[in-house]
C-alpha atoms as a PDB file:
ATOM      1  CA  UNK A   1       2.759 -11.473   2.608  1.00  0.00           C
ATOM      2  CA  UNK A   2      -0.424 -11.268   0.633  1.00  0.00           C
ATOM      3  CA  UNK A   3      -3.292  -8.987   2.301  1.00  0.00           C
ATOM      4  CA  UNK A   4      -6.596 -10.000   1.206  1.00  0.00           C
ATOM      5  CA  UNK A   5      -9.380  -9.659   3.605  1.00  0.00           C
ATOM      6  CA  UNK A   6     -10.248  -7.520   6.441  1.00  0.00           C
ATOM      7  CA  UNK A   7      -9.765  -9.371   9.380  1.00  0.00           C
ATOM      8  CA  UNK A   8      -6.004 -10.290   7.768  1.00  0.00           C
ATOM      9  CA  UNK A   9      -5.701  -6.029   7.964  1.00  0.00           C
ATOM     10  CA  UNK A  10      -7.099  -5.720  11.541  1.00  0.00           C
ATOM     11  CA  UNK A  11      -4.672  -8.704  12.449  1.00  0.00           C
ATOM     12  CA  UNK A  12      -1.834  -6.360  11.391  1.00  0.00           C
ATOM     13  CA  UNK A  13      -2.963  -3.950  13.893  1.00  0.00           C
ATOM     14  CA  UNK A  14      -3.985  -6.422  16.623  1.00  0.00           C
ATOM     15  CA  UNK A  15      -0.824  -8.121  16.618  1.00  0.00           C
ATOM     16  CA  UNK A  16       1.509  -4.902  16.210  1.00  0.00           C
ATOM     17  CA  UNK A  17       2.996  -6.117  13.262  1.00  0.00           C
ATOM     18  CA  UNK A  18       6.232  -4.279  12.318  1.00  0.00           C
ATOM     19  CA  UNK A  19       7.348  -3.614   8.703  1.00  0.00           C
ATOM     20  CA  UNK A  20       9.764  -5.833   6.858  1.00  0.00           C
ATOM     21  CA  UNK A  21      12.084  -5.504   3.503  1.00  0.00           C
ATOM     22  CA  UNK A  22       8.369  -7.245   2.405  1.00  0.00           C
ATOM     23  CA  UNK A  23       5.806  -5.104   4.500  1.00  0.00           C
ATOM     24  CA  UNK A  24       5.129  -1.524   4.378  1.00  0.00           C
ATOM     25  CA  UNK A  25       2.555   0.234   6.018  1.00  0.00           C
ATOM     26  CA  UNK A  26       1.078   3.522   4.476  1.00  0.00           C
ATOM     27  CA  UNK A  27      -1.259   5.332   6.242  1.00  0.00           C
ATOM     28  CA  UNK A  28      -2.899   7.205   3.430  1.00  0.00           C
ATOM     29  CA  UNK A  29      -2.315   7.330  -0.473  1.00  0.00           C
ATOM     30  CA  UNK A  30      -1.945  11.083  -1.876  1.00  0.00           C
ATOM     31  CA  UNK A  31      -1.668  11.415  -5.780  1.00  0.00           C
ATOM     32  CA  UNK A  32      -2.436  15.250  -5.994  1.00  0.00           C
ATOM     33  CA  UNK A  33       1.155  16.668  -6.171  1.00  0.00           C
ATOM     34  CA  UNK A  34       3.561  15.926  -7.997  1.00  0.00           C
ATOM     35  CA  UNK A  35       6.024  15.107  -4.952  1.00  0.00           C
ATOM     36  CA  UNK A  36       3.491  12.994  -3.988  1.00  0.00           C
ATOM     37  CA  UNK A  37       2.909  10.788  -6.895  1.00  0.00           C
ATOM     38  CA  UNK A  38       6.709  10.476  -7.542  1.00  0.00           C
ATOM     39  CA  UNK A  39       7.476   9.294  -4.096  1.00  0.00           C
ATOM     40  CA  UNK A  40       4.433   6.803  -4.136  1.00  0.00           C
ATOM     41  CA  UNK A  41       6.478   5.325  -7.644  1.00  0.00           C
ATOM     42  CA  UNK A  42       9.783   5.282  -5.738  1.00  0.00           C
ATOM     43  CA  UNK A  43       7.804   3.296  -2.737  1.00  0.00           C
ATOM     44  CA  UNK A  44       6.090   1.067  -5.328  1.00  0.00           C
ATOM     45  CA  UNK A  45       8.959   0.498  -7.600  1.00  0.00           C
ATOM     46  CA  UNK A  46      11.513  -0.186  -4.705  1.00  0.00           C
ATOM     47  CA  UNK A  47       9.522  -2.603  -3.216  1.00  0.00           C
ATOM     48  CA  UNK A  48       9.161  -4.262  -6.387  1.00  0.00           C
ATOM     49  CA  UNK A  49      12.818  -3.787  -7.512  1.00  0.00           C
ATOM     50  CA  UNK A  50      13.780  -5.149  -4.138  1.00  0.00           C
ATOM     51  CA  UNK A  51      12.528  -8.518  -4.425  1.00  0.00           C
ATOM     52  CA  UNK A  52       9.087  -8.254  -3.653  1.00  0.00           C
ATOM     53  CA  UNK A  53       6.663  -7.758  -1.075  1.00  0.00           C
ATOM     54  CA  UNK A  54       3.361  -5.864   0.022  1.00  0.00           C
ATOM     55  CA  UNK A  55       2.298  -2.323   0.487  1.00  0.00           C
ATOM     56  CA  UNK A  56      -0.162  -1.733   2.899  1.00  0.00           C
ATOM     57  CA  UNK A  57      -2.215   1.904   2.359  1.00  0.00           C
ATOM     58  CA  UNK A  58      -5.026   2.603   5.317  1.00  0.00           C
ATOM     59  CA  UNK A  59      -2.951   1.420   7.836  1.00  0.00           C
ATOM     60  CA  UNK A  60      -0.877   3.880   9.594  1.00  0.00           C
ATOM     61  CA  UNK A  61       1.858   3.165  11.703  1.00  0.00           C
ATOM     62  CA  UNK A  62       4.079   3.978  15.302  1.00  0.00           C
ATOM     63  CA  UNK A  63       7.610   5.545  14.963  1.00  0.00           C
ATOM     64  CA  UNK A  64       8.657   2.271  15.073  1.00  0.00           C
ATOM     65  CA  UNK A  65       6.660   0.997  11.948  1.00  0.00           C
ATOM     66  CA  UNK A  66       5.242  -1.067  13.948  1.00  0.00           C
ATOM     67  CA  UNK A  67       1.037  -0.949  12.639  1.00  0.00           C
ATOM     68  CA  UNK A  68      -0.704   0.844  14.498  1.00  0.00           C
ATOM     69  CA  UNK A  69      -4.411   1.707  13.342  1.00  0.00           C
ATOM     70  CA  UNK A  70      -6.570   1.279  10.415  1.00  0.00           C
ATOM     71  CA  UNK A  71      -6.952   4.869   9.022  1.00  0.00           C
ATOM     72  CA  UNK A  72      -9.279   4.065   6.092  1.00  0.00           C
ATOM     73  CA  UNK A  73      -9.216   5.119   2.200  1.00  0.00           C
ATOM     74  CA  UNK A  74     -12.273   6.772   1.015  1.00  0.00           C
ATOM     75  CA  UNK A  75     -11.722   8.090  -2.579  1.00  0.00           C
ATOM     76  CA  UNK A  76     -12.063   5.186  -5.164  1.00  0.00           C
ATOM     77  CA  UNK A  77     -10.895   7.060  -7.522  1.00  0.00           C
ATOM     78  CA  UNK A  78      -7.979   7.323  -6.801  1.00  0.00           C
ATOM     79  CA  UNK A  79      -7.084   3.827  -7.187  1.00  0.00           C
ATOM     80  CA  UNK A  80      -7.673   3.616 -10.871  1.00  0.00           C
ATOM     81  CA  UNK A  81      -5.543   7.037 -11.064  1.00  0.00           C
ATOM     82  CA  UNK A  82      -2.747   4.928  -9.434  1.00  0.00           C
ATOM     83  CA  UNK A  83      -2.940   2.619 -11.736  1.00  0.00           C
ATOM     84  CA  UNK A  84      -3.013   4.409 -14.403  1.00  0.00           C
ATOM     85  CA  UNK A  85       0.413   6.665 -12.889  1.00  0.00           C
ATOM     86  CA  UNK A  86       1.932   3.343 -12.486  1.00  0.00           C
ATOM     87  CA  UNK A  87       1.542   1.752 -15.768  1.00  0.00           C
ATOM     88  CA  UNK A  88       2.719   4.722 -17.103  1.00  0.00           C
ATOM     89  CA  UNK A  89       5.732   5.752 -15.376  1.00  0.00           C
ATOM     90  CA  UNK A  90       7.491   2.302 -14.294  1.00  0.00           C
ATOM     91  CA  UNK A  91      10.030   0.428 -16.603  1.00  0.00           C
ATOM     92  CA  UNK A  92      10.057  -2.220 -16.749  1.00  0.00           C
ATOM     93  CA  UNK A  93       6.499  -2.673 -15.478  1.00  0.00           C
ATOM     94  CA  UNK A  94       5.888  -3.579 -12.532  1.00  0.00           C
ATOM     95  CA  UNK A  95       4.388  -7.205 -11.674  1.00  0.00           C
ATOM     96  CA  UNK A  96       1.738  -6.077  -8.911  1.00  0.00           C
ATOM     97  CA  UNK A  97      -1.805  -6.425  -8.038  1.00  0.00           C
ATOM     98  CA  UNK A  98      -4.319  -4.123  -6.612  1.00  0.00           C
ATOM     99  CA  UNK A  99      -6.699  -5.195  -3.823  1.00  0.00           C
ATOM    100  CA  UNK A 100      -9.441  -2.986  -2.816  1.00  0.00           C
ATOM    101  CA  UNK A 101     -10.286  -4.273   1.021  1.00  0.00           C
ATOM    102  CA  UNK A 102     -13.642  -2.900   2.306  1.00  0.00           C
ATOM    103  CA  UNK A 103     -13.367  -1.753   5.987  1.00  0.00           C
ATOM    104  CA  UNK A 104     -15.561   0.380   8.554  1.00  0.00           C
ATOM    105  CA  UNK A 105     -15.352   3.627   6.840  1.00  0.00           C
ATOM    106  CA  UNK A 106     -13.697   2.787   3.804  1.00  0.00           C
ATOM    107  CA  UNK A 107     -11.141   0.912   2.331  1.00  0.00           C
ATOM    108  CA  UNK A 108      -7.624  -0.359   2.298  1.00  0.00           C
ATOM    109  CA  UNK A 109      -5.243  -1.400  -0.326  1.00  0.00           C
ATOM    110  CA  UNK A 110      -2.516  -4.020  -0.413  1.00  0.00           C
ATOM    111  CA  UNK A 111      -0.297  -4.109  -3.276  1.00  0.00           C
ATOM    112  CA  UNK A 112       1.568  -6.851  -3.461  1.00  0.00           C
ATOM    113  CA  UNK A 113       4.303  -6.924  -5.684  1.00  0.00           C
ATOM    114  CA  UNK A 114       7.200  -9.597  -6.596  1.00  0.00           C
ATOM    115  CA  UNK A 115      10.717  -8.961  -8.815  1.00  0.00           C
END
C-alpha cells in the first residue's frame, strides 16, 4: 500500500486500519542510539526482505496495531540521516522510497519498499 498524501494518512486512523505482513505503523523514528538505529534496519530490511510493503512513521498505534493517531515527525533531519544509515548498512540495498507527508504539526513518512 503506497502512502502518499495526508488525507490517505488520516484515513489510516479514521478507518482503524490494522497492520499487515505489508503495513507497519511506527509512531516515531529514533536514530540517536545505536539500539535504535539497528532495530529501525531490522524493521526496514525485513519488510523489504519479506516481500514488500510500507512503513508508516508518525502514526502510532493500539495494542492491537490497529492505527490509532497521527503523532507527527518534526526533525527533518533526520530523514536524510536515515537515508544515509540505510544506504550504508543494507546488502543488498534496499529498493525503497522516502516520502516526506506534511501534516498539522509536522510530518509523516511512508517507506514503501518491495523485494
Amino acid at each position: 500500500m503506497d502512502v502518499k498524501r495526508a488525507e490517505q494518512v488520516e484515513a489510516l486512523v479514521t478507518n482503524a486500519a490494522a497492520e499487515t505482513a505489508v503495513l507497519e505503523f511506527k509512531q516515531s523514528l529514533t536514530l540517536g542510539k545505536r539500539v535504535d538505529r539497528i532495530e529501525t534496519l531490522k524493521d526496514l530490511s525485513g519488510m523489504g526482505n519479506g516481500g514488500g510493503g510500507t512503513i508508516v512513521y508518525g502514526v502510532a498505534e493500539r495494542d492491537d496495531g490497529v492505527a490509532a493517531a497521527i503523532e507527527p515527525l518534526t526533525q527533518l533531519a533526520d530523514v536524510g540521516r536515515l537515508e544515509d544509515l540505510v544506504r550504508s548498512a543494507i546488502r543488498p540495498p534496499l529498493l525503497w522510497t522516502v516520502e516526506t507527508i506534511p501534516v498539522d504539526g509536522g510530518f509523516v513518512l511512508s517507506m514503501p519498499m518491495r523485494s
